[in-house]
C-alpha atoms as a PDB file:
ATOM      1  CA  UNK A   1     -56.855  68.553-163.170  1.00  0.00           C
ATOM      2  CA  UNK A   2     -56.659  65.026-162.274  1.00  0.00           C
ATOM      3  CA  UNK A   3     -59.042  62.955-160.229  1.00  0.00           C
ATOM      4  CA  UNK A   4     -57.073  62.969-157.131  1.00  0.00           C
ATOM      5  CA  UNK A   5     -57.011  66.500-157.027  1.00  0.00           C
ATOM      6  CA  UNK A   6     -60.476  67.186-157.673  1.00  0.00           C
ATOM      7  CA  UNK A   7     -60.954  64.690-155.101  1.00  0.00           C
ATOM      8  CA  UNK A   8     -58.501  66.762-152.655  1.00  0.00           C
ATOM      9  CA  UNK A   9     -59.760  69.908-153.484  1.00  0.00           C
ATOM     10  CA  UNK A  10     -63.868  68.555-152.570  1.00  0.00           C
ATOM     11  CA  UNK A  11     -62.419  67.507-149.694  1.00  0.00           C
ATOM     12  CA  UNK A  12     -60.922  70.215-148.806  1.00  0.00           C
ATOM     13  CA  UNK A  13     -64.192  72.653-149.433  1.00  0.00           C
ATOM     14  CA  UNK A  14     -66.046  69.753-147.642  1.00  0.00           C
ATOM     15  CA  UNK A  15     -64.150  70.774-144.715  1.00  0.00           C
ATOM     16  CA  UNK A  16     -64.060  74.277-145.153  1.00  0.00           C
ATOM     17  CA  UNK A  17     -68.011  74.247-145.651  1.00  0.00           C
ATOM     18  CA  UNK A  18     -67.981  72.116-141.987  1.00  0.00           C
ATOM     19  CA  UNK A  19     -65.929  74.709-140.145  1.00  0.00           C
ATOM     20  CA  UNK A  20     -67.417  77.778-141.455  1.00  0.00           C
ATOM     21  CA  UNK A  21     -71.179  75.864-140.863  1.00  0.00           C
ATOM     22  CA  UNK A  22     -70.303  74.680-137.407  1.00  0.00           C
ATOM     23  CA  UNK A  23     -68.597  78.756-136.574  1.00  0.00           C
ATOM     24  CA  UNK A  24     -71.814  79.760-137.758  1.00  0.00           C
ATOM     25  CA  UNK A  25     -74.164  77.644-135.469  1.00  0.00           C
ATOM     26  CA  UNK A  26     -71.546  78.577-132.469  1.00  0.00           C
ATOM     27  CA  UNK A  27     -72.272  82.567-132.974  1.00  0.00           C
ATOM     28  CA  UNK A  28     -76.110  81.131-133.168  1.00  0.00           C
ATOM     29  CA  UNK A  29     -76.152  79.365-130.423  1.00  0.00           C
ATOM     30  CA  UNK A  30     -74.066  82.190-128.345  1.00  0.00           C
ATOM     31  CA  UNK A  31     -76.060  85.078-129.601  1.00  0.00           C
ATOM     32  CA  UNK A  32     -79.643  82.745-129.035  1.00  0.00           C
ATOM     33  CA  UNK A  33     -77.540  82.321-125.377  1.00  0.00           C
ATOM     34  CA  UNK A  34     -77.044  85.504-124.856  1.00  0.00           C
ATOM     35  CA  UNK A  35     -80.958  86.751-125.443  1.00  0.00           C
ATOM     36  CA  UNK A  36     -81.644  84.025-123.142  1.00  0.00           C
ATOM     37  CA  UNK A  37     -79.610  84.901-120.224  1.00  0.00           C
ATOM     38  CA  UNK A  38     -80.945  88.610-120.743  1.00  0.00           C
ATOM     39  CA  UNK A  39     -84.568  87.332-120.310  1.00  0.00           C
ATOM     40  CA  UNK A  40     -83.997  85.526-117.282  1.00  0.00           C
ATOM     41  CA  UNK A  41     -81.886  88.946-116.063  1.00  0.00           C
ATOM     42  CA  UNK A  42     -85.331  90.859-116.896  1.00  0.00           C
ATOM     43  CA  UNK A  43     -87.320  88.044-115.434  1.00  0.00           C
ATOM     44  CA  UNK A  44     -85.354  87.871-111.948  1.00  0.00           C
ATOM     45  CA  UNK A  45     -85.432  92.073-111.727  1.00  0.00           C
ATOM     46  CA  UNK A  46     -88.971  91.758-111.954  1.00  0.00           C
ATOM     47  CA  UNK A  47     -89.552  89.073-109.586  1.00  0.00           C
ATOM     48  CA  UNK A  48     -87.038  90.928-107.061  1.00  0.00           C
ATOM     49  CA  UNK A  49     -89.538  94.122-107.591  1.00  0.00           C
ATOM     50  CA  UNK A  50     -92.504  92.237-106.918  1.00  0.00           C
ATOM     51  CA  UNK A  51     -91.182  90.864-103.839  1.00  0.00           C
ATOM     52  CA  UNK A  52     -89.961  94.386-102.709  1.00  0.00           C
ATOM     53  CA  UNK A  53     -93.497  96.077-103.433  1.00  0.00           C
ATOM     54  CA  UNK A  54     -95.383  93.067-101.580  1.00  0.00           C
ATOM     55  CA  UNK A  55     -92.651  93.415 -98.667  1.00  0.00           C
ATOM     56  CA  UNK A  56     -93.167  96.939 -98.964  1.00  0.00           C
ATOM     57  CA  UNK A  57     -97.245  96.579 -98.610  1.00  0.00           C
ATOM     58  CA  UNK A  58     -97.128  94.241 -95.981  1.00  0.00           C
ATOM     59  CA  UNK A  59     -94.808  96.367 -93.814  1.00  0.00           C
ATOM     60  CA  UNK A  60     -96.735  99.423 -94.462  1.00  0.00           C
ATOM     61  CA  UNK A  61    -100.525  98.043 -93.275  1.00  0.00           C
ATOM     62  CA  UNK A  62     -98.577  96.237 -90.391  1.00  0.00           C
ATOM     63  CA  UNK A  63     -97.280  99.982 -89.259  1.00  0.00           C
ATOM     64  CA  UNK A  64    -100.366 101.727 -89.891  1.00  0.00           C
ATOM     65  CA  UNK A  65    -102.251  99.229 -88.215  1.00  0.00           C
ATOM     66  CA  UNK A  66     -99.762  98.891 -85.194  1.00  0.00           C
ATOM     67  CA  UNK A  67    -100.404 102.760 -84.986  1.00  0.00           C
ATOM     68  CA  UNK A  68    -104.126 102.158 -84.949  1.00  0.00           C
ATOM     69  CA  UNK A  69    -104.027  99.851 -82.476  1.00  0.00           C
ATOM     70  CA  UNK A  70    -102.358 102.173 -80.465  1.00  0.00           C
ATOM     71  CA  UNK A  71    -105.074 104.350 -80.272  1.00  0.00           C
ATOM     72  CA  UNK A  72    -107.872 102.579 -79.881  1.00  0.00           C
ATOM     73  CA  UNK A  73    -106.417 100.844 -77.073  1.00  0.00           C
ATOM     74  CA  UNK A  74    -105.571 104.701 -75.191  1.00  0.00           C
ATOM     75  CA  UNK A  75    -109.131 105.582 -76.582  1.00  0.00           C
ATOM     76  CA  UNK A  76    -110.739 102.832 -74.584  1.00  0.00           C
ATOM     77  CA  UNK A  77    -108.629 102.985 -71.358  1.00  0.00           C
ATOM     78  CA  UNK A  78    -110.642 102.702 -68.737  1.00  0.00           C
ATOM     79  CA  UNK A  79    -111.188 105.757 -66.111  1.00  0.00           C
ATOM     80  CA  UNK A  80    -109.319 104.382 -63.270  1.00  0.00           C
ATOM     81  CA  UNK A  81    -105.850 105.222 -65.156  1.00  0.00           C
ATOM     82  CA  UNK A  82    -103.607 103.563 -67.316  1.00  0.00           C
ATOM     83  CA  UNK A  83    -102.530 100.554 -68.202  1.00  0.00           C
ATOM     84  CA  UNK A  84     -98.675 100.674 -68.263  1.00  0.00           C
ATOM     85  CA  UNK A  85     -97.458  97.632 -69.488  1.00  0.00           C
ATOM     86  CA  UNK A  86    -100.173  97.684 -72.185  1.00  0.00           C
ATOM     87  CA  UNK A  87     -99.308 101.470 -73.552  1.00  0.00           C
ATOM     88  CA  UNK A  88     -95.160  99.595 -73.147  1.00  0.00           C
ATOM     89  CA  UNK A  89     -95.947  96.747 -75.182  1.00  0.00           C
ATOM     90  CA  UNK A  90     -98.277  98.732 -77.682  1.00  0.00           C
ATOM     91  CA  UNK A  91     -94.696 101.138 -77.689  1.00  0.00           C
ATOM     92  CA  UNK A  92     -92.950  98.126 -78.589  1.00  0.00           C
ATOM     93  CA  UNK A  93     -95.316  96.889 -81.801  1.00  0.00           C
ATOM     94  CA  UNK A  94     -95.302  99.907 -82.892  1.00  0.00           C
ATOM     95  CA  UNK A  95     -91.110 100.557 -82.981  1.00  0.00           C
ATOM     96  CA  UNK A  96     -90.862  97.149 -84.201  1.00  0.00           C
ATOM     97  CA  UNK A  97     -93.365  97.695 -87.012  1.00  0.00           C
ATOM     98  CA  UNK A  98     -91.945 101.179 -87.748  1.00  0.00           C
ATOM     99  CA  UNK A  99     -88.585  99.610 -87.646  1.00  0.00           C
ATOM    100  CA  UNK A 100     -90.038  96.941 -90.573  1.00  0.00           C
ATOM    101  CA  UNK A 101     -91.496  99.462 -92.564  1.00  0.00           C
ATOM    102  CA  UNK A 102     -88.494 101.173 -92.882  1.00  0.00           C
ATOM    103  CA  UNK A 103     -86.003  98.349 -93.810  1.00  0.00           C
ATOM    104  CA  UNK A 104     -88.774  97.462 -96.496  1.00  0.00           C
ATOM    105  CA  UNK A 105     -88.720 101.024 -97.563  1.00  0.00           C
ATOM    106  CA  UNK A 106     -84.878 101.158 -97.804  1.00  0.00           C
ATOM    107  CA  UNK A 107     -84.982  98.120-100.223  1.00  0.00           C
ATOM    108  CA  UNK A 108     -87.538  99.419-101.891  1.00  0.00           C
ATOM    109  CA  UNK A 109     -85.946 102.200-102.784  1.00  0.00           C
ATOM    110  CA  UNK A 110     -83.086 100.255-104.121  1.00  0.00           C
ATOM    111  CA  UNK A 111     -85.226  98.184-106.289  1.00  0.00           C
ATOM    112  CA  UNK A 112     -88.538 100.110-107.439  1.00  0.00           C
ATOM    113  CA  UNK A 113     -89.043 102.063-110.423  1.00  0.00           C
ATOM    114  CA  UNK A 114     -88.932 105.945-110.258  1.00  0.00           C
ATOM    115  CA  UNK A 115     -92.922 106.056-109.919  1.00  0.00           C
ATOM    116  CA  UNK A 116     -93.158 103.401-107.124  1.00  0.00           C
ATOM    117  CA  UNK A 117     -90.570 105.106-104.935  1.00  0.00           C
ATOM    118  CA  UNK A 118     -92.612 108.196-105.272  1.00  0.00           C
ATOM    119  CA  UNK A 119     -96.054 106.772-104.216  1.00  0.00           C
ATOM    120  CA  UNK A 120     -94.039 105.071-101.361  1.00  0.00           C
ATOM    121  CA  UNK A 121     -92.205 107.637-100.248  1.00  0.00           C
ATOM    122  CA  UNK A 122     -95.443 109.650 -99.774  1.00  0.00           C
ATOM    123  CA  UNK A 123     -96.811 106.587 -97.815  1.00  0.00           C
ATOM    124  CA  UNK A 124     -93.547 106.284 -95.593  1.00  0.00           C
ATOM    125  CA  UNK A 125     -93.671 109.602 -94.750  1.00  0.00           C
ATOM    126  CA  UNK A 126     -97.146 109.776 -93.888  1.00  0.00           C
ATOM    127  CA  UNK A 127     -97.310 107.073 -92.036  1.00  0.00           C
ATOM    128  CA  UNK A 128     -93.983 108.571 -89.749  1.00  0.00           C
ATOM    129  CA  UNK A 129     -96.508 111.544 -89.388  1.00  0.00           C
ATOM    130  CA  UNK A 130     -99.190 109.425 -88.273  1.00  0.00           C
ATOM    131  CA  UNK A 131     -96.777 107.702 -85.571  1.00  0.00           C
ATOM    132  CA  UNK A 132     -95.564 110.741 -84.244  1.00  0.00           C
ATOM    133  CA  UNK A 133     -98.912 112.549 -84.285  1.00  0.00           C
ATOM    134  CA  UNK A 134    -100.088 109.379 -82.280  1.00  0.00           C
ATOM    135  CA  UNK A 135     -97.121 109.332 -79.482  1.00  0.00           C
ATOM    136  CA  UNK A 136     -97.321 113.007 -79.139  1.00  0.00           C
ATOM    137  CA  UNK A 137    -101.358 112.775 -78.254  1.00  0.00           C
ATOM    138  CA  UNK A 138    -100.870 110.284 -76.132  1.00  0.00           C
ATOM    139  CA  UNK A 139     -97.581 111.603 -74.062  1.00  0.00           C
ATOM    140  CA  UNK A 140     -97.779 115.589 -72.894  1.00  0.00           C
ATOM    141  CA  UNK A 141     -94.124 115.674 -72.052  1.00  0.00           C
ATOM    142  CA  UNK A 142     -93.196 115.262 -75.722  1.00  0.00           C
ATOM    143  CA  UNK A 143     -95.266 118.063 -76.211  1.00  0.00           C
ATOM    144  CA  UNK A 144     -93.734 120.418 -73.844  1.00  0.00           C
ATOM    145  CA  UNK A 145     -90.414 119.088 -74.330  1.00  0.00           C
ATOM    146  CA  UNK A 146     -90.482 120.267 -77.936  1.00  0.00           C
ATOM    147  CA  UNK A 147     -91.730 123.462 -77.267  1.00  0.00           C
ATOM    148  CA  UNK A 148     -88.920 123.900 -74.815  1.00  0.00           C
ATOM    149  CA  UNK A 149     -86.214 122.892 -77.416  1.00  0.00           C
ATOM    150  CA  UNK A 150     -87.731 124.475 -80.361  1.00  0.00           C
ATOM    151  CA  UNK A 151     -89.932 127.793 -79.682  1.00  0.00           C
ATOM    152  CA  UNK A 152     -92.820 126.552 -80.994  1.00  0.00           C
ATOM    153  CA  UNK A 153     -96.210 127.979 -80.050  1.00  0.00           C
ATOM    154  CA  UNK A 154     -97.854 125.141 -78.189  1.00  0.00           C
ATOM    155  CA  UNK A 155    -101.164 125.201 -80.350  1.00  0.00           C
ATOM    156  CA  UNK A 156     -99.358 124.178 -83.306  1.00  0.00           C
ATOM    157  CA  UNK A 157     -98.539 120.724 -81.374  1.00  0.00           C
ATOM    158  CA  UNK A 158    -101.684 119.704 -80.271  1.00  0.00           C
ATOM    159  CA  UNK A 159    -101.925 116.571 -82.388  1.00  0.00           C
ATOM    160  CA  UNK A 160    -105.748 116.085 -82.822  1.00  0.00           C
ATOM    161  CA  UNK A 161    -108.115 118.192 -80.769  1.00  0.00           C
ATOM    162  CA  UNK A 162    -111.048 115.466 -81.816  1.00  0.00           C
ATOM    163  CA  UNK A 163    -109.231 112.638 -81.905  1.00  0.00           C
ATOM    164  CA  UNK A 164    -111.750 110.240 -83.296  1.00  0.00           C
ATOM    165  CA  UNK A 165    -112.486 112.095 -85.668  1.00  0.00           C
ATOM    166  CA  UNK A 166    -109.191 112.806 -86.535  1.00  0.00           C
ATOM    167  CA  UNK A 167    -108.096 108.751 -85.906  1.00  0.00           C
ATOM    168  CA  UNK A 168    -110.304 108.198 -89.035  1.00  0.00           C
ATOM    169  CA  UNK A 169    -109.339 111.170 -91.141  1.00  0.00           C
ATOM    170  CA  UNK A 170    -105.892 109.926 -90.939  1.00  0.00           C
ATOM    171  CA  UNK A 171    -106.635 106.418 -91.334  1.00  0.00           C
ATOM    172  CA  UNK A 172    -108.367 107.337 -94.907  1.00  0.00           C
ATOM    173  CA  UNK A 173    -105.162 109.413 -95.500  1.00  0.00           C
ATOM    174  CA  UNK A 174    -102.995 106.127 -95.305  1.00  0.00           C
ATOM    175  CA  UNK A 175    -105.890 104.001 -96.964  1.00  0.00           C
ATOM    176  CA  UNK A 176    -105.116 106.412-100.166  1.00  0.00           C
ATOM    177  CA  UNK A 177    -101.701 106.584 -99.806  1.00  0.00           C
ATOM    178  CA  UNK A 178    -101.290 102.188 -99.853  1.00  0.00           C
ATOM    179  CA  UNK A 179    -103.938 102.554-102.537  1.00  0.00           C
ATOM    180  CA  UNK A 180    -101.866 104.949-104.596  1.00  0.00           C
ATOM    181  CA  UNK A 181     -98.591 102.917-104.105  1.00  0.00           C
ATOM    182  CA  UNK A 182    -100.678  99.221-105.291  1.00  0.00           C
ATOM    183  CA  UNK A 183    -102.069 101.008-108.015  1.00  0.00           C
ATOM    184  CA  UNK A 184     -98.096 102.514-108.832  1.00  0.00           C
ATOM    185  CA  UNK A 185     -96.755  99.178-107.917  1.00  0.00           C
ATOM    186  CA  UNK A 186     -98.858  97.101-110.367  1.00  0.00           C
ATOM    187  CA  UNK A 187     -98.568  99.767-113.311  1.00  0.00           C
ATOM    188  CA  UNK A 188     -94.692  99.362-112.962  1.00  0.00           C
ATOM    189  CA  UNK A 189     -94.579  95.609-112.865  1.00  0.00           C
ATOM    190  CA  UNK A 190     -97.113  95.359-115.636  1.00  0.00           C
ATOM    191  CA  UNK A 191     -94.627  97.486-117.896  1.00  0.00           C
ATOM    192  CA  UNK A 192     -91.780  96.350-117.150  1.00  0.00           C
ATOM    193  CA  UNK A 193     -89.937  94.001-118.549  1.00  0.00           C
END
């Protein structure tokens, strides 16, 4: 072989060792990409979690203590009657906060890991009970209007026959419920990702 083609033939394995050097820091650099983008996927599902349990929490106490509210304010209505546009607008918290609740629920639902769904749909549902159990106390016709429709024997819709005591039975209820859900809610995000 003469010089020139030695000198050809480095060349030419100069540039082949450039090509196949630069393909190979391409497929590194894709591949090191491509974790990347998957850990900012993992780290964006997590924060849209977090933000749907917090949403969640914050809709939930709002309800339960729109419900509350409620019935402290019938519970301390004076004897000379009641206070219409009071029990109205404490109607209209409550819907709106019910109406929260349930939008943050449906999201929730969407987002949340198997466990957290669980512990909030126990939570959702009990605090619908406690809403209902609350407008039915407090309005008579509901109560023989669903006896009417439905059959029922009327002492199975008596709400609360002591009402205080049941106000705070069913306020630790929900207490344990939104405790169960945080405690769900921070085991979820703690795994995941």
């Amino acid at each position: 072989m003469s010089t020139g083609e030695v000198a050809v033939l480095g060349a030419v394995a100069a540039l082949l060792g450039t090509v196949i050097g630069a393909a190979g820091a391409i497929l590194a650099a894709l591949a090191g990409g491509r974790v990347h983008l998957r850990g900012q996927h993992q780290q964006w599902r997590r924060e849209m979690r977090r933000d749907a349990y917090a949403n969640y929490l914050r809709a939930a106490q709002e309800f339960g203590s729109a419900i509350a509210a409620m019935d402290v304010d019938r519970l301390s209505e004076s004897e000379f009657g009641t206070d219409e546009d009071e029990r109205a607008a404490d109607h209209d918290t409550v819907q709106t906060a019910r109406e929260a609740e349930s939008g943050a629920y449906s999201l929730l639902r969407l987002e949340g890991s198997p466990a957290v769904v669980a512990a909030a749909s126990r939570l959702h549902e009990a605090l619908d009970h406690w809403a209902w159990r609350t407008r039915e106390y407090w309005n008579p016709e509901v109560t023989s209007t669903t006896v009417s429709i439905t059959g029922i024997d009327p002492q199975f819709m008596q709400p609360l026959n002591d009402f205080p005591r049941g106000l705070a039975a069913q306020a630790d209820y929900i207490d344990e419920r939104l405790h169960e859900f945080e405690v769900a809610a921070k085991v979820s995000l703690e795994s995941y990702g």
